[in-house]
C-alpha atoms as a PDB file:
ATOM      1  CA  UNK A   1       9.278   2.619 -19.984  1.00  0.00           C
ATOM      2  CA  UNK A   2       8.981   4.098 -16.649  1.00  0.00           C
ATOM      3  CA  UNK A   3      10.595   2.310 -14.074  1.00  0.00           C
ATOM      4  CA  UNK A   4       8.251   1.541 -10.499  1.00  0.00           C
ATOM      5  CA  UNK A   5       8.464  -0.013  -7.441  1.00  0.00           C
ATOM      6  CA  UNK A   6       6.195  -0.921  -4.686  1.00  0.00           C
ATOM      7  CA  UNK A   7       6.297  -0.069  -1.070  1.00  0.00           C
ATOM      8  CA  UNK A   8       3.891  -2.059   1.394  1.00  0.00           C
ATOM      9  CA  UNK A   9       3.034  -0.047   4.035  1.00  0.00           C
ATOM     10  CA  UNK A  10       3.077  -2.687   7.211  1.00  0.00           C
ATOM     11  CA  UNK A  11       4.491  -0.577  10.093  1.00  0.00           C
ATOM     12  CA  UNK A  12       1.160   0.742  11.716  1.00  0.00           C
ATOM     13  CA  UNK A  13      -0.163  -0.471  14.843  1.00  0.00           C
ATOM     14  CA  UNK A  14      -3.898  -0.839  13.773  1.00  0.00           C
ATOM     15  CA  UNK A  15      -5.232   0.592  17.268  1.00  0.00           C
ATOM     16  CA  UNK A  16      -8.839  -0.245  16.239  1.00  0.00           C
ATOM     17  CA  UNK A  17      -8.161  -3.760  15.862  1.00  0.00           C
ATOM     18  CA  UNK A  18      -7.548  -4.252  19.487  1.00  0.00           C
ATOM     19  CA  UNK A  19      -4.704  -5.587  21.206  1.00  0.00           C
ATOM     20  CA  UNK A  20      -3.501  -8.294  19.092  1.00  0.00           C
ATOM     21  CA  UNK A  21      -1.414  -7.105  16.079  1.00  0.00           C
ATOM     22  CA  UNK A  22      -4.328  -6.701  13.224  1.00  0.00           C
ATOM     23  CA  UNK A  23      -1.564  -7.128  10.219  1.00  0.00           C
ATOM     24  CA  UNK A  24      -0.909 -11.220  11.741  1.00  0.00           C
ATOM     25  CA  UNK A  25      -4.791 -12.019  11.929  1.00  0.00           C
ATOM     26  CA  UNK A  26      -5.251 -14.914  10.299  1.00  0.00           C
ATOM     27  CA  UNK A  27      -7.786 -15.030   6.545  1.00  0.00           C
ATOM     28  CA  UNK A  28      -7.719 -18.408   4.701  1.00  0.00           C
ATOM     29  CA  UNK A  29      -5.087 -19.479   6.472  1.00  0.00           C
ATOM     30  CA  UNK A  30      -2.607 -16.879   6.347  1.00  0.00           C
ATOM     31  CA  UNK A  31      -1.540 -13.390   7.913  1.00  0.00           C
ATOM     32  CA  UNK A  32      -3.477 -10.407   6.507  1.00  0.00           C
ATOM     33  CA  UNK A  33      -0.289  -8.794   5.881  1.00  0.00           C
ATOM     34  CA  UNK A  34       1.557 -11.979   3.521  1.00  0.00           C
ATOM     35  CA  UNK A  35      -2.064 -11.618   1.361  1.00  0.00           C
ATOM     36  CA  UNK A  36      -0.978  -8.088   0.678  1.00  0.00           C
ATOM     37  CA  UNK A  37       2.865  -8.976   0.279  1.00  0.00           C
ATOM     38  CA  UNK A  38       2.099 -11.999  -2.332  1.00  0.00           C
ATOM     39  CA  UNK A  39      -0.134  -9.881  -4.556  1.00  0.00           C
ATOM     40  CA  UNK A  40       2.884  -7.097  -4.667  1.00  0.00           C
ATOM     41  CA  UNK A  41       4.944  -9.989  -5.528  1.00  0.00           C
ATOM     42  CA  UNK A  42       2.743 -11.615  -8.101  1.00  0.00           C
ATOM     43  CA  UNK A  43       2.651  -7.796  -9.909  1.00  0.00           C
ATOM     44  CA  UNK A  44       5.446  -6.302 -12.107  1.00  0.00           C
ATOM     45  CA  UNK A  45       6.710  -3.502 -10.226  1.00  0.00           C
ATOM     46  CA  UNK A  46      10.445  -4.371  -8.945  1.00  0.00           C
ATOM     47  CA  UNK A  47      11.723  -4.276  -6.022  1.00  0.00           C
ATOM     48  CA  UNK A  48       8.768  -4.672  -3.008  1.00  0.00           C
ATOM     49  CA  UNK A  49       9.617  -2.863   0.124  1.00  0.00           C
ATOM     50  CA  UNK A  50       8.393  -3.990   3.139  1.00  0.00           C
ATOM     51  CA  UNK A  51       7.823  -1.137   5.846  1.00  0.00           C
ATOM     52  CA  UNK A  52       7.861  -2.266   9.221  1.00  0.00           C
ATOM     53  CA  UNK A  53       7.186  -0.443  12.752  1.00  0.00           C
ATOM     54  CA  UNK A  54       4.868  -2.246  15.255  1.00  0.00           C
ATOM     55  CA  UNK A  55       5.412  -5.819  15.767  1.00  0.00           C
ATOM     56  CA  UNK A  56       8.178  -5.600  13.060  1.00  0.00           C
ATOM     57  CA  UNK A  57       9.919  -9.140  14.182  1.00  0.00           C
ATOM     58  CA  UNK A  58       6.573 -10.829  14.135  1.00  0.00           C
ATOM     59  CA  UNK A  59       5.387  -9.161  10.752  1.00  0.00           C
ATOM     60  CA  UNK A  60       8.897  -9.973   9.632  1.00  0.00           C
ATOM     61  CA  UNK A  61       8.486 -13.398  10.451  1.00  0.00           C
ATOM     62  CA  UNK A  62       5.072 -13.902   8.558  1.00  0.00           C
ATOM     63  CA  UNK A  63       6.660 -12.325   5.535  1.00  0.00           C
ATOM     64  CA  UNK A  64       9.838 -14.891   5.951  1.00  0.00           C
ATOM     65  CA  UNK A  65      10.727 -16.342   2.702  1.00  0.00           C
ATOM     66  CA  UNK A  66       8.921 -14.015   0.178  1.00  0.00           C
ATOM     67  CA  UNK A  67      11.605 -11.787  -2.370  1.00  0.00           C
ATOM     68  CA  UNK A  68      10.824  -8.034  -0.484  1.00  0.00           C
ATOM     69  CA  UNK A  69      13.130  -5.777   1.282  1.00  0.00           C
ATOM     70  CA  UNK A  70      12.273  -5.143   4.533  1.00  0.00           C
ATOM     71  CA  UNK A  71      13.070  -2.325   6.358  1.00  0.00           C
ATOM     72  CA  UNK A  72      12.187  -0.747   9.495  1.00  0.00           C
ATOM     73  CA  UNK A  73      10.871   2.622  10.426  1.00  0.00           C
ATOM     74  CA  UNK A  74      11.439   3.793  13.861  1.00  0.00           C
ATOM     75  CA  UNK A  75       9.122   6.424  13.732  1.00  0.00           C
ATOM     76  CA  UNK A  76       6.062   4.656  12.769  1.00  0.00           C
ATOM     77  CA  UNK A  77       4.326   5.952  15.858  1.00  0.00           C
ATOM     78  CA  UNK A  78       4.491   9.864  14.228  1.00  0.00           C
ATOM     79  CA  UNK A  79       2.164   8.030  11.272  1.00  0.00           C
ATOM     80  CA  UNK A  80       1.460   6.762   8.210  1.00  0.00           C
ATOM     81  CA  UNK A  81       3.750   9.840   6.720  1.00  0.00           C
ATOM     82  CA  UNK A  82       6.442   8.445   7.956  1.00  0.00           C
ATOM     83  CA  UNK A  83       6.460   4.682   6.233  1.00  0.00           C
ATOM     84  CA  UNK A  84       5.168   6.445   3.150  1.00  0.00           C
ATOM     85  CA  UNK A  85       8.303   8.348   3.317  1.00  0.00           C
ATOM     86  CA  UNK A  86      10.829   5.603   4.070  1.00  0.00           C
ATOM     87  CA  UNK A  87       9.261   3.122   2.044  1.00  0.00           C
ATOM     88  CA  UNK A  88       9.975   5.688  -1.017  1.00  0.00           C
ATOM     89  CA  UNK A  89      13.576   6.432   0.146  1.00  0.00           C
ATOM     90  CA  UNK A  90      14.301   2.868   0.139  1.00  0.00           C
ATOM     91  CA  UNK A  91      13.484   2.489  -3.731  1.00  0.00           C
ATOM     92  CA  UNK A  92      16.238   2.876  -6.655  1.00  0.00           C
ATOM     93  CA  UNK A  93      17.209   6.556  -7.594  1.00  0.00           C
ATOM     94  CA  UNK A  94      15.796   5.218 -11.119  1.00  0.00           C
ATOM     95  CA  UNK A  95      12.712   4.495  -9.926  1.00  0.00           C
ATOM     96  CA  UNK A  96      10.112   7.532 -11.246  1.00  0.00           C
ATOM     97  CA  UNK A  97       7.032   6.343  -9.459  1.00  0.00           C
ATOM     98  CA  UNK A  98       5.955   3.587  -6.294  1.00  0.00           C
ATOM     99  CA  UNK A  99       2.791   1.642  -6.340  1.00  0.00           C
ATOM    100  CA  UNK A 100       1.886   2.120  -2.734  1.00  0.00           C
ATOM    101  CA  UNK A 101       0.301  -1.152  -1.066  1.00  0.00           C
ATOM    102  CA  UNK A 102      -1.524  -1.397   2.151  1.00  0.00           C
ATOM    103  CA  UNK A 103      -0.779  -4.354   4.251  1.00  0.00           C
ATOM    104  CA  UNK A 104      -4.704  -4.886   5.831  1.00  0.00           C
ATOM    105  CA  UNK A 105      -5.720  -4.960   2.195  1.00  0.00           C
ATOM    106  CA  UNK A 106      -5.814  -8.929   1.638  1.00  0.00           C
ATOM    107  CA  UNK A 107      -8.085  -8.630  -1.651  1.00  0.00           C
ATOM    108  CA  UNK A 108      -5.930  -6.607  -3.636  1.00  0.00           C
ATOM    109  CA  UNK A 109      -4.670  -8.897  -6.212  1.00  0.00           C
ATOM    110  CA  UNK A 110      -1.513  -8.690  -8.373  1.00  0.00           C
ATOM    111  CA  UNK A 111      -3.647  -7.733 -11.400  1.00  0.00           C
ATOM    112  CA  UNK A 112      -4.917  -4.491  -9.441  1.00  0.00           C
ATOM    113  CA  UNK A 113      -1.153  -3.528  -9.013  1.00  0.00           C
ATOM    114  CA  UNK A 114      -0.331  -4.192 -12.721  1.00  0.00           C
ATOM    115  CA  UNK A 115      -3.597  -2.071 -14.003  1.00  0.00           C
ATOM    116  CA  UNK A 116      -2.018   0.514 -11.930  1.00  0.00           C
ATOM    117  CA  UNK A 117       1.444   0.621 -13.664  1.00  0.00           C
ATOM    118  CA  UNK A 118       0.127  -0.170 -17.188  1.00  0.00           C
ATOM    119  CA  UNK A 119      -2.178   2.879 -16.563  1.00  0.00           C
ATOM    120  CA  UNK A 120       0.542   4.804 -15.769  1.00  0.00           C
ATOM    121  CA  UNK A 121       3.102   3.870 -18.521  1.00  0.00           C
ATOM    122  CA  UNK A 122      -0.256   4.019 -21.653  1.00  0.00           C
ATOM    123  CA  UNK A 123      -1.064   7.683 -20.659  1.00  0.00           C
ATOM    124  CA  UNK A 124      -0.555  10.266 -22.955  1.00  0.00           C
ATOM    125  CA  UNK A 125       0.516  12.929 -20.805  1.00  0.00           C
ATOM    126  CA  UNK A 126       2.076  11.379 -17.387  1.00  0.00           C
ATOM    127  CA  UNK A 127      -0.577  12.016 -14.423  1.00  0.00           C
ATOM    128  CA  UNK A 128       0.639  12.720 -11.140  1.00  0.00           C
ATOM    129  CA  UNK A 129      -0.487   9.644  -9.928  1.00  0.00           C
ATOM    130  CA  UNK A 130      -3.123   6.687 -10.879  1.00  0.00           C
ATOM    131  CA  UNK A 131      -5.862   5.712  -8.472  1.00  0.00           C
ATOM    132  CA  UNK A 132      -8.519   3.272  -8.499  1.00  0.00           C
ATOM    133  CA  UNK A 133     -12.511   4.429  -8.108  1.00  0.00           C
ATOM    134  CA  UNK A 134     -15.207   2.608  -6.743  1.00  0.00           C
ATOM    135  CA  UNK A 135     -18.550   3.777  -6.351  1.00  0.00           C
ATOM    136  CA  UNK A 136     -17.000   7.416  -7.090  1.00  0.00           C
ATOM    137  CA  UNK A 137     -14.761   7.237  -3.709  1.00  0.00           C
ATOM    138  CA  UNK A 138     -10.480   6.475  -4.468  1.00  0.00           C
ATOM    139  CA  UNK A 139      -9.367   3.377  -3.372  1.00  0.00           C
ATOM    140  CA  UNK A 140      -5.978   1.493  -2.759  1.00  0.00           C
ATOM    141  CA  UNK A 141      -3.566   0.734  -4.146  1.00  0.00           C
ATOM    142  CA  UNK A 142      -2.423   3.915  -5.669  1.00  0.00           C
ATOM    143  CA  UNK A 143       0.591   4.666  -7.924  1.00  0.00           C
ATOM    144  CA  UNK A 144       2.365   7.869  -7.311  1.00  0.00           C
ATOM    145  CA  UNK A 145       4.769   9.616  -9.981  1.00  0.00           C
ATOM    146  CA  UNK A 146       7.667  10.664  -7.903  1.00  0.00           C
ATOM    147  CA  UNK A 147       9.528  12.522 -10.358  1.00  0.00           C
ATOM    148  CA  UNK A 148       6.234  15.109  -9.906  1.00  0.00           C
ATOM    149  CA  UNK A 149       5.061  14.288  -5.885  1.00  0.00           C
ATOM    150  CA  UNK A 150       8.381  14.064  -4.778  1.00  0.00           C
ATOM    151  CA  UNK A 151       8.985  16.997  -3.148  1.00  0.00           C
ATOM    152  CA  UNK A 152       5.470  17.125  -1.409  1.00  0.00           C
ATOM    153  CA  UNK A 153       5.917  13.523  -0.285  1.00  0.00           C
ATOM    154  CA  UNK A 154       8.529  14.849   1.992  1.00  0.00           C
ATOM    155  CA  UNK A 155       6.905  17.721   3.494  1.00  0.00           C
ATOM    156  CA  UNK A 156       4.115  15.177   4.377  1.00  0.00           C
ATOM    157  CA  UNK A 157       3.725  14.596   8.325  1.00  0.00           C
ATOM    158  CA  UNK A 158       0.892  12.497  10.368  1.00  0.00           C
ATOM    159  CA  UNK A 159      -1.328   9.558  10.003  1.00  0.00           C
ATOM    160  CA  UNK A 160      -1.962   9.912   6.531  1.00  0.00           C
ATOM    161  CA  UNK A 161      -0.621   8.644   2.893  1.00  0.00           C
ATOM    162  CA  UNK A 162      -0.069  10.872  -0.254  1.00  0.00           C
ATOM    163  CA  UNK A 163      -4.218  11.142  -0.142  1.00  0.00           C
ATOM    164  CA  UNK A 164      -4.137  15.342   0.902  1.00  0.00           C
ATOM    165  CA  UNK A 165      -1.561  15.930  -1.535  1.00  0.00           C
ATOM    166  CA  UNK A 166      -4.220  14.283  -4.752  1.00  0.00           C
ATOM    167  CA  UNK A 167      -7.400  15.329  -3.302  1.00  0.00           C
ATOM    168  CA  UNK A 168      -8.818  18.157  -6.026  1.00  0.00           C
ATOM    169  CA  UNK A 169      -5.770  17.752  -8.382  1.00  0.00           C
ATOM    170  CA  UNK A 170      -6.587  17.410 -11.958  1.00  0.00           C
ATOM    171  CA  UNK A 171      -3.479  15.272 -13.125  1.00  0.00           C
ATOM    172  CA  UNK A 172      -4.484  12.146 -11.295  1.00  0.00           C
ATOM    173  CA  UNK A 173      -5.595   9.210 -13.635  1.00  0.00           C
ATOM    174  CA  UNK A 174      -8.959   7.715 -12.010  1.00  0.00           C
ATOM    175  CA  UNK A 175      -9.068   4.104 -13.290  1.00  0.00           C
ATOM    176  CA  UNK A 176     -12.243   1.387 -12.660  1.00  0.00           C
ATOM    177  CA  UNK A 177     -11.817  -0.139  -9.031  1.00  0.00           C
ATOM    178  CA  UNK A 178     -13.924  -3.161  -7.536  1.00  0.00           C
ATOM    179  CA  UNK A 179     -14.578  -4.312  -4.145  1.00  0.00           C
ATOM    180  CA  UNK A 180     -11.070  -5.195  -3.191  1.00  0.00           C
ATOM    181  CA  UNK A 181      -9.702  -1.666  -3.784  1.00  0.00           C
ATOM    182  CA  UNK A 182     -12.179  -0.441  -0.842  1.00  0.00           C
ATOM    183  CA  UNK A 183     -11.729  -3.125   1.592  1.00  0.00           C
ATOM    184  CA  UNK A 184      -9.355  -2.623   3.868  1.00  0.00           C
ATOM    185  CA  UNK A 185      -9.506  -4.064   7.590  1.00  0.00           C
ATOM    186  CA  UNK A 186      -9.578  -2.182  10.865  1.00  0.00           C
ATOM    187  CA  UNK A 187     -11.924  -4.192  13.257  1.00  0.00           C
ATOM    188  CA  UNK A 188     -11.925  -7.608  14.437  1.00  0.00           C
ATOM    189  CA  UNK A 189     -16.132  -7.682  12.968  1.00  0.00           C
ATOM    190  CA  UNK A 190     -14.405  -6.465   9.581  1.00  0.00           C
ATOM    191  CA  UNK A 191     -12.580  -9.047   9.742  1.00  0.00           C
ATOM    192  CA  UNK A 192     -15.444 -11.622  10.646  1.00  0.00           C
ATOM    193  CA  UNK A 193     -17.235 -10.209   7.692  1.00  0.00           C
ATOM    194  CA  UNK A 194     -14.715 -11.500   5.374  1.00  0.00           C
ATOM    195  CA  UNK A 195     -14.283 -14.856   6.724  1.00  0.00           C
ATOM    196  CA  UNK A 196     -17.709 -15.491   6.208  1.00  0.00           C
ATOM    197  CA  UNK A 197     -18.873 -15.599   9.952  1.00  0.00           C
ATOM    198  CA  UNK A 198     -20.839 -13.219  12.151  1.00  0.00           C
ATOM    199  CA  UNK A 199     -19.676  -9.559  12.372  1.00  0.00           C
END
């Protein structure tokens, strides 16, 4: 059985959001960021890193108490590539693949993460990665297989995941998504949307 981890990306400053750090806004009465963290949790895949950047005591704080490793990237301001990166040097040597997590994702559920892995470890011939699909566009989370990305990964540089590196590849496992494997949150009137309230 392949061994994963997770890595929750959480380092970002979330520009669109506005001033106030978009990872700590508040949904059902928690940080947008600790919704993402306790579904990574809830899942199988051992150990959860935490990648931090912007805000990282405060985002530290509203992850206090929850069984992650967090660590910090100081170069979250280069982008995304970055976190991705240090996220997946943080894991085990024996890990062979990361489920990759995004922390303004707070209806990704710990049964989206385990689909993922049980995807991964059923397939006949090991894909390059698993990603979910809704409405024919990839979603988050994905899994990556590090043991084949792993050298790409870390050539990758700017504000983007390992999404360039599986665009047109054939060896990615496409698995059914829903509604909370598109959502993710960049405005305050995204945000609205989900509490129920005007946008």
């Amino acid at each position: 059985m392949a061994e994963i981890g997770t890595v929750l990306l959480a380092a970002g400053l979330g520009s669109r959001f506005g001033p106030a750090p978009k990872l700590l806004a508040p949904l059902d009465g928690k940080p947008l960021v600790r919704h993402a963290a306790e579904a990574a949790l809830g899942a199988r895949p051992r150990p959860v890193v935490a990648v931090l950047g912007a805000h990282a005591e405060a985002v530290r704080a509203a992850l206090d108490g929850l069984d992650l490793v967090g660590i910090d990237n100081p170069d979250y301001r280069a982008g995304l590539a970055t976190s991705l990166r240090a996220g997946l040097a943080a894991l085990p040597e024996t890990c062979s693949a990361a489920v990759v997590v995004l922390g303004d994702m707070p209806r990704v559920t710990a049964a989206h993460i385990d689909r993922l892995a049980a995807a991964f470890a059923g397939a006949r011939v090991e894909p390059a990665a698993v990603a979910p699909v809704q409405d024919g566009r990839r979603g988050n989370p994905v899994l990556l297989n590090l043991r084949r990305l792993g050298p790409e990964i870390a050539r990758l540089a700017g504000d983007h995941g390992a999404g360039p590196l599986l665009k047109g590849r054939a060896d990615v496992l496409e698995i059914p998504g829903d509604p909370g494997t598109a959502l993710d949150i960049d405005t305050p009137a995204g945000l609205a949307v989900l509490q129920g309230g005007p946008a």
